[in-house]
N, C-alpha and C. Protein backbone atom coordinates (compact mmCIF):
# COMPACT_ATOMS: atom_id res chain seq x y z
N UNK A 1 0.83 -1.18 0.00
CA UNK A 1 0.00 0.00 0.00
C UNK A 1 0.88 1.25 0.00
N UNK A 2 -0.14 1.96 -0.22
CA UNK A 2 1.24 3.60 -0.33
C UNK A 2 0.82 4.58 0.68
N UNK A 3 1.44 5.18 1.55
CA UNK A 3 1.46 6.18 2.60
C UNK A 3 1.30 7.76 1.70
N UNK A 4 0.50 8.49 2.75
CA UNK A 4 0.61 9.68 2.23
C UNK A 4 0.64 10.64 3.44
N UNK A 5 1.44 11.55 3.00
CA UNK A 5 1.63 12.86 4.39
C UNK A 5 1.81 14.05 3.49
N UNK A 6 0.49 14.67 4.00
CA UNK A 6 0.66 16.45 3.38
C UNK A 6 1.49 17.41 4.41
N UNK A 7 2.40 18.49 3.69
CA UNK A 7 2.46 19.45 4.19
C UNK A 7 2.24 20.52 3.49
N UNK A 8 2.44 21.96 4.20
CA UNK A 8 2.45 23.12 3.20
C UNK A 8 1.57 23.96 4.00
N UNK A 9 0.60 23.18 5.49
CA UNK A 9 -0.93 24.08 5.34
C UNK A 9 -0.28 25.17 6.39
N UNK A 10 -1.39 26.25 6.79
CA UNK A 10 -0.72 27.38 7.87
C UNK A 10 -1.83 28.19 7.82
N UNK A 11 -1.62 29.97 7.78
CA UNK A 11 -2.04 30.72 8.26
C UNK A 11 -1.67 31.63 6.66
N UNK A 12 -3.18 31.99 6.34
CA UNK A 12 -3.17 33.31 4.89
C UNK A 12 -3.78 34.00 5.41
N UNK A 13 -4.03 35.17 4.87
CA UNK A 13 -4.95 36.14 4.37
C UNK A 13 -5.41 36.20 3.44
N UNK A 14 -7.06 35.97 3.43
CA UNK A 14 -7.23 36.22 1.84
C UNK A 14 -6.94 37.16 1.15
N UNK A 15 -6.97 36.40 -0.44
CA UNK A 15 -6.19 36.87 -1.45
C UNK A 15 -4.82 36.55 -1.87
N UNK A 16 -4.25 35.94 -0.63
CA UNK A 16 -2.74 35.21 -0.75
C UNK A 16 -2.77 33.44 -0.79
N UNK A 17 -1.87 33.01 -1.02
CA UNK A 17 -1.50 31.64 -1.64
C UNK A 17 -0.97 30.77 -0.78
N UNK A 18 -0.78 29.90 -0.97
CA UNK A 18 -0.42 28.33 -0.33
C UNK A 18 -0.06 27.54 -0.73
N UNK A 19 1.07 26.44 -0.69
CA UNK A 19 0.69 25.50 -1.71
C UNK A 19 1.54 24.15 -0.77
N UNK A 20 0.94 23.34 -1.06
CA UNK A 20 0.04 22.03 -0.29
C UNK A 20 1.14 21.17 -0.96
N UNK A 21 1.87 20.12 0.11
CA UNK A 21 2.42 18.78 -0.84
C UNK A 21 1.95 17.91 -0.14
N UNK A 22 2.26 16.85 -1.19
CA UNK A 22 1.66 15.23 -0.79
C UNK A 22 2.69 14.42 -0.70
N UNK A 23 3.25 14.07 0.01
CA UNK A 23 4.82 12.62 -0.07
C UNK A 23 3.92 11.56 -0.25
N UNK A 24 4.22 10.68 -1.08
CA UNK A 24 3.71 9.19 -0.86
C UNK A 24 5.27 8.71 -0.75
N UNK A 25 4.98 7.34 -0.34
CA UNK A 25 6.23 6.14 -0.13
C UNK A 25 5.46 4.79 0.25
N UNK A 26 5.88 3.89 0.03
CA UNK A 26 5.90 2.62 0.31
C UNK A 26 5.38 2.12 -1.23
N UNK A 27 5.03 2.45 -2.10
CA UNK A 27 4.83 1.65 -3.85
C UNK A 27 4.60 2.71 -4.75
N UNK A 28 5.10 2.55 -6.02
CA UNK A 28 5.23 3.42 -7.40
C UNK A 28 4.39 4.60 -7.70
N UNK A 29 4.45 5.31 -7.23
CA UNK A 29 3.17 6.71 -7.33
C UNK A 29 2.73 6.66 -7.83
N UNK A 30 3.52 6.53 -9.15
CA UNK A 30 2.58 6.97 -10.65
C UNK A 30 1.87 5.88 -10.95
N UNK A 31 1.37 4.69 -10.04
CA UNK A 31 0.57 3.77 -10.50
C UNK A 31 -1.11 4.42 -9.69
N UNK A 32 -0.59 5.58 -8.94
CA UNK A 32 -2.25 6.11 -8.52
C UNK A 32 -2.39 7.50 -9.01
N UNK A 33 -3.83 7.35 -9.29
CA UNK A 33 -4.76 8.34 -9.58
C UNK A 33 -4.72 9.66 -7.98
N UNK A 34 -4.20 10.83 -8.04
CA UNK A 34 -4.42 11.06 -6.85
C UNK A 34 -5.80 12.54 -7.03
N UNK A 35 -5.86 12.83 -5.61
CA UNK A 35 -6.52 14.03 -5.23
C UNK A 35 -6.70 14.39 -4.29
N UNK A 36 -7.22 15.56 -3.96
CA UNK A 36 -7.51 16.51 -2.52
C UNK A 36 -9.06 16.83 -2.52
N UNK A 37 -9.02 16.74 -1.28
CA UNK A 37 -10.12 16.91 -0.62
C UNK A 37 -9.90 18.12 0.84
N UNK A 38 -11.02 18.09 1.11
CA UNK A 38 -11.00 19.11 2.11
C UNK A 38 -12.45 19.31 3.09
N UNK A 39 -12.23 19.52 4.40
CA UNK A 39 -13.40 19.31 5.35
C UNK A 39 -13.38 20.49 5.98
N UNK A 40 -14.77 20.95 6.16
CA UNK A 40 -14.30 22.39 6.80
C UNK A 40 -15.20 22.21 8.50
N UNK A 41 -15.06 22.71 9.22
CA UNK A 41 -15.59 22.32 10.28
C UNK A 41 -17.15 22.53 10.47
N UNK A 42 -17.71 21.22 10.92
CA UNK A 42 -19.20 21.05 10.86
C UNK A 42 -19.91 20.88 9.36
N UNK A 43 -18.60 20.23 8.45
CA UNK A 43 -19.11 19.86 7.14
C UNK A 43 -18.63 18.96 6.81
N UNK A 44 -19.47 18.53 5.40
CA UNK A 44 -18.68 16.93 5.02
C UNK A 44 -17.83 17.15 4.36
N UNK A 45 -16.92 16.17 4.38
CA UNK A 45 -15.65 16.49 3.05
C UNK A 45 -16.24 16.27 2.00
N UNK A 46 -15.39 17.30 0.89
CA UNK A 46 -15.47 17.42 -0.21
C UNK A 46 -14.50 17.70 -1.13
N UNK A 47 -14.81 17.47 -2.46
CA UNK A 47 -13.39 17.31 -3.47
C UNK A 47 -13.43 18.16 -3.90
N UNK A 48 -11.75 18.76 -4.22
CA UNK A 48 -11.07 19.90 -4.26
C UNK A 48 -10.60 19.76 -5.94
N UNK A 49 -9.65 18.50 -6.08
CA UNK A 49 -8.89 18.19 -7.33
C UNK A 49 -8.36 17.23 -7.28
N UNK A 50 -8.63 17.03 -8.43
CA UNK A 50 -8.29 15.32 -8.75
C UNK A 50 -6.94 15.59 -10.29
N UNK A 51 -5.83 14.36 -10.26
CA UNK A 51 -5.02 14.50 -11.18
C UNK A 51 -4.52 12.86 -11.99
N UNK A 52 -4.66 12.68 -12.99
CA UNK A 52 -4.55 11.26 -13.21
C UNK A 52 -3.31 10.76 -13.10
N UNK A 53 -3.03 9.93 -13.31
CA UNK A 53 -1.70 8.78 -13.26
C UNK A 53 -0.39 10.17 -13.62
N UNK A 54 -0.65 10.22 -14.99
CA UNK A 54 0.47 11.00 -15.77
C UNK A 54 0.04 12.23 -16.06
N UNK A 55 -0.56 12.61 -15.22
CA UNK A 55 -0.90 14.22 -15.12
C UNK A 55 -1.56 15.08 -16.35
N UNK A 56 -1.28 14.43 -17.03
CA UNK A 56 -2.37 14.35 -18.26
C UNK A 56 -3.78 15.12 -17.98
N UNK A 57 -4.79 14.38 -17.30
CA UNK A 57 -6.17 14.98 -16.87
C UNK A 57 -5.90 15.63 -15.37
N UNK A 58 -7.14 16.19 -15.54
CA UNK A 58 -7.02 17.13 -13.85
C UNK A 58 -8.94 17.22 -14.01
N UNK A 59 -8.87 17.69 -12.61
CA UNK A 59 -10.67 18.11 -12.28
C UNK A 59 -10.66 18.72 -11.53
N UNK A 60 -11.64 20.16 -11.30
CA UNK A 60 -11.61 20.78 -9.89
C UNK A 60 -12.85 21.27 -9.74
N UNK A 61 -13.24 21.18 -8.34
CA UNK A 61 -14.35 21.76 -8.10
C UNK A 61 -14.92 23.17 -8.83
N UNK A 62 -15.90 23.43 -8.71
CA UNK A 62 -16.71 24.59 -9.54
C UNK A 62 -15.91 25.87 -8.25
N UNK A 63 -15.95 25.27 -6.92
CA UNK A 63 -15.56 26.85 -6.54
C UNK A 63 -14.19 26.94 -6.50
N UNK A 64 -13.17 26.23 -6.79
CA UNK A 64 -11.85 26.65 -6.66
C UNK A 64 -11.05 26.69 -7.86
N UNK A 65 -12.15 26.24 -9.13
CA UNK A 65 -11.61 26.39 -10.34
C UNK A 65 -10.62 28.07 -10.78
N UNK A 66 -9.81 27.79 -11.58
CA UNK A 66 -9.19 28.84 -11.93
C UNK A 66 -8.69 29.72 -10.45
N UNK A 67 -8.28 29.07 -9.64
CA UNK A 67 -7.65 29.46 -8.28
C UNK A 67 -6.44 28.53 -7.68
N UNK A 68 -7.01 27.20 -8.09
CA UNK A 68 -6.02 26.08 -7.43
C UNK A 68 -5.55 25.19 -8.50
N UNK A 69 -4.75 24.78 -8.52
CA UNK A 69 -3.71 23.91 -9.45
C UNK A 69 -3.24 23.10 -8.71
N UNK A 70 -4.23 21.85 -9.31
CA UNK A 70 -3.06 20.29 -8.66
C UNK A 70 -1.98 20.09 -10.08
N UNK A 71 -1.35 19.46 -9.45
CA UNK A 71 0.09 19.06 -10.28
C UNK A 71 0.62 17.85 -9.31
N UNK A 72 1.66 16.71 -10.37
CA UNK A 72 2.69 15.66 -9.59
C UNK A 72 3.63 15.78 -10.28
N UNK A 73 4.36 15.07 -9.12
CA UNK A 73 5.83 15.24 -10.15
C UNK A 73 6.01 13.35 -9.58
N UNK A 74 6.16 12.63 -10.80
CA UNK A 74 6.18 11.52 -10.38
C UNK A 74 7.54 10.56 -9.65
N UNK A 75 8.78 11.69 -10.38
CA UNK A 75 9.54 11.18 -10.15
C UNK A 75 10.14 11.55 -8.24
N UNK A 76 9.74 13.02 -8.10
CA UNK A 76 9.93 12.74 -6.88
C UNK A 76 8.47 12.34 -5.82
N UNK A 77 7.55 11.49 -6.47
CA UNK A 77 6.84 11.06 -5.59
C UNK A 77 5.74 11.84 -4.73
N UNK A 78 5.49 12.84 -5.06
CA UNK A 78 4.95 13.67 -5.15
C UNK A 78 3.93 14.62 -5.57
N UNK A 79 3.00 14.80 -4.57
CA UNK A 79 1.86 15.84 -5.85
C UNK A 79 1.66 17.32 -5.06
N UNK A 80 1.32 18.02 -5.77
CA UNK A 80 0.77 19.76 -4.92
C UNK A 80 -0.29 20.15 -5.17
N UNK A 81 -0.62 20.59 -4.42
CA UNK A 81 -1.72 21.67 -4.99
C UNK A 81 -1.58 22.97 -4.33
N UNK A 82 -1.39 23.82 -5.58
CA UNK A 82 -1.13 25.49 -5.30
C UNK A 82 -2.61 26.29 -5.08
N UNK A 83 -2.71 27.08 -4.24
CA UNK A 83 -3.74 27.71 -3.99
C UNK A 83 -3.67 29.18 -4.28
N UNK A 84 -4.21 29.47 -5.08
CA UNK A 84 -3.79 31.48 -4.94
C UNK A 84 -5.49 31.90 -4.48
N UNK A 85 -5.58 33.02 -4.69
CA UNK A 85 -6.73 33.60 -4.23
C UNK A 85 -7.51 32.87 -3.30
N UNK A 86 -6.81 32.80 -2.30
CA UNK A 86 -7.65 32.31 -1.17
C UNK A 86 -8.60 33.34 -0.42
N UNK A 87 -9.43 32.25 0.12
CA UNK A 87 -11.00 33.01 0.82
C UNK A 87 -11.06 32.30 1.55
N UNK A 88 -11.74 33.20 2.61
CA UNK A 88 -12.24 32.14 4.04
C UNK A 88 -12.71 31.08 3.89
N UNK A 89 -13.70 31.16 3.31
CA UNK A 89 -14.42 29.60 2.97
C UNK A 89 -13.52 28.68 2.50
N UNK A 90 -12.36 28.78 1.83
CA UNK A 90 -11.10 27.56 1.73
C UNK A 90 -10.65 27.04 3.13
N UNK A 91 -10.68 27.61 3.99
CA UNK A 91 -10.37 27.60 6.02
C UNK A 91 -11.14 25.85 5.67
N UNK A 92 -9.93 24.87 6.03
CA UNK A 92 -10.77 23.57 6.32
C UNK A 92 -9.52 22.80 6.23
N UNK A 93 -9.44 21.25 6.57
CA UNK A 93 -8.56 20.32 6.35
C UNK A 93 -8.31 19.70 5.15
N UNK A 94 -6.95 20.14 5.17
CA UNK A 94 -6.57 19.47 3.70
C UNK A 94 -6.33 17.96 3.30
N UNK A 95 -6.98 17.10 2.70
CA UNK A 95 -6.31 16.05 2.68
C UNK A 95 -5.61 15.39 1.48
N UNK A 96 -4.85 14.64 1.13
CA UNK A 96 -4.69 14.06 -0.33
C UNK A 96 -4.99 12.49 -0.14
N UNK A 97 -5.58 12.02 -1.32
CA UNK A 97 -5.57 10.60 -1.40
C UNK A 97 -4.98 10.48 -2.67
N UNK A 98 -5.25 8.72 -2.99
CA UNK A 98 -4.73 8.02 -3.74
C UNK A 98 -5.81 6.80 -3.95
N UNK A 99 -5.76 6.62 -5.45
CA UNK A 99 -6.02 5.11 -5.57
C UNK A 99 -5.23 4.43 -6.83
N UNK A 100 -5.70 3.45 -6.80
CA UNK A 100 -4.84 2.68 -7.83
C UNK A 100 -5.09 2.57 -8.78
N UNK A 101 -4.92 2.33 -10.42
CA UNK A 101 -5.69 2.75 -11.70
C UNK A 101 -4.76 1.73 -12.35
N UNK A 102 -5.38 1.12 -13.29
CA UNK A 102 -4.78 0.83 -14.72
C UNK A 102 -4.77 1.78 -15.61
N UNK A 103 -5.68 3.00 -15.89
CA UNK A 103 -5.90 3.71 -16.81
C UNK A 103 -5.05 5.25 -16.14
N UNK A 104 -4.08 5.78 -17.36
CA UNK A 104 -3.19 6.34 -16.94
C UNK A 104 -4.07 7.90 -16.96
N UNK A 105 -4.97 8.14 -17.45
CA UNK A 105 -6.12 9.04 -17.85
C UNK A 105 -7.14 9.24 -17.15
N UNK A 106 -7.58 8.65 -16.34
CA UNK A 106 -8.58 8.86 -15.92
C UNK A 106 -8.56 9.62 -14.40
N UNK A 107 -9.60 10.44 -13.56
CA UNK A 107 -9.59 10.93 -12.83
C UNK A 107 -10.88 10.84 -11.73
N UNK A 108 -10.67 10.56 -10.61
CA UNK A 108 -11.64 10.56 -9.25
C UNK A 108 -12.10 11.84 -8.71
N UNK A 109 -13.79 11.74 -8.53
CA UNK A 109 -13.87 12.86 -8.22
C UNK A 109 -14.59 12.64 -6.22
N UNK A 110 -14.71 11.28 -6.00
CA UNK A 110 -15.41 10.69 -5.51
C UNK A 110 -14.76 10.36 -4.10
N UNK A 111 -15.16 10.35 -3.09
CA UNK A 111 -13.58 10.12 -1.85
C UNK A 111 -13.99 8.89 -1.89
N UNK A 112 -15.08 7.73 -1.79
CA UNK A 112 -15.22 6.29 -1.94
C UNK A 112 -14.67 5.65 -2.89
N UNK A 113 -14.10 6.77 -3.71
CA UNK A 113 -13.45 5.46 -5.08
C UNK A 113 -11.62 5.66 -4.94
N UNK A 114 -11.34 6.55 -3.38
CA UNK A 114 -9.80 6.69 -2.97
C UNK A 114 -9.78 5.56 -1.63
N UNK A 115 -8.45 4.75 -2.00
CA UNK A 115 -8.42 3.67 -0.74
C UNK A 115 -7.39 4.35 0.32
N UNK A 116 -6.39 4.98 -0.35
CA UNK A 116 -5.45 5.39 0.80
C UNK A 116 -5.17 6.88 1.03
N UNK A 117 -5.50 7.81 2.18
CA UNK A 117 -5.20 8.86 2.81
C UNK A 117 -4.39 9.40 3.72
N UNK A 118 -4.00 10.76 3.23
CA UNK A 118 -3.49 11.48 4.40
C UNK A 118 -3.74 11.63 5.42
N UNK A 119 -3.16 12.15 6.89
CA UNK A 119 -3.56 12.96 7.81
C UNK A 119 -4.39 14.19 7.82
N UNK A 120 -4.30 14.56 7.23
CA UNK A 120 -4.48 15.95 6.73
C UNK A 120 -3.88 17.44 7.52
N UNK A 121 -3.66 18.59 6.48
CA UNK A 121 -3.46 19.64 6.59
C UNK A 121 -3.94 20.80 7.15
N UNK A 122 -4.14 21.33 7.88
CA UNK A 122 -4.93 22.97 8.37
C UNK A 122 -4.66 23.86 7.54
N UNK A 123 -5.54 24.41 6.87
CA UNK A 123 -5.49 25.69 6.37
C UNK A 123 -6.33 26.58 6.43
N UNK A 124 -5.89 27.71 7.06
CA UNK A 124 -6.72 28.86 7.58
C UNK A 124 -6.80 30.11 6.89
N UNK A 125 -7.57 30.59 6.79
CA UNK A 125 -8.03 31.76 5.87
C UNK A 125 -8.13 33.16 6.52
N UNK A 126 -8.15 34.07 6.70
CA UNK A 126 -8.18 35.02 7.32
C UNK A 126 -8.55 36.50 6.69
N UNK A 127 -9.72 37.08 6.65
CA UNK A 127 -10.12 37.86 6.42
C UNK A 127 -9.82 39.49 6.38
């Protein structure tokens, strides 16, 4: 199975940026589909961005579109997601998952169709 640990999260002001990593280790990255999610307090989690095998496809929510950029870099094992124009309502836990894919294209938008997760991240927004 493959481990994942985000860092990157902290303290913005909106209108300023962030940007979020994912370490995996223990099996071949680029054999998962990854993405982020995020829970904000007294809500359910929900998906942020999704990125396929070979980075090829991407997906992002309707509200953080054209704000946040997932990206991997496969070789160092690795994925991000950059945040610019942050807003309070981004204030929630960051998490990244993973699942496993044959199809190097395709992308999850779904947290039931990710088997392995982060801890997750804090990121706070500030007005």
């Amino acid at each position: 199975q493959v481990q994942l640990a985000e860092s990157g999260g902290g303290l913005a002001q909106a209108g300023g940026s962030l940007r979020l990593s994912c370490a995996a280790s223990g099996r071949t990255f680029s054999n998962y589909v990854m993405g982020w999610f995020r829970q904000a307090s007294g809500k359910e989690r929900e998906f942020v961005a999704g990125i396929s095998r070979s980075g090829i496809t991407t997906s992002y929510a309707d509200s953080v579109k054209g704000r946040f950029t997932i990206s991997r870099d496969n070789a160092k094992n690795t994925g991000y997601l950059q945040m610019n124009s942050l807003k309070p309502e981004d204030t929630a836990v960051y998490y990244c998952a993973a699942r496993m894919s044959l199809n190097m294209a395709v992308v999850s938008t779904t947290d039931s169709d990710y088997s392995y997760w982060g801890q997750g991240t804090q990121v706070t927004v500030s007005s």
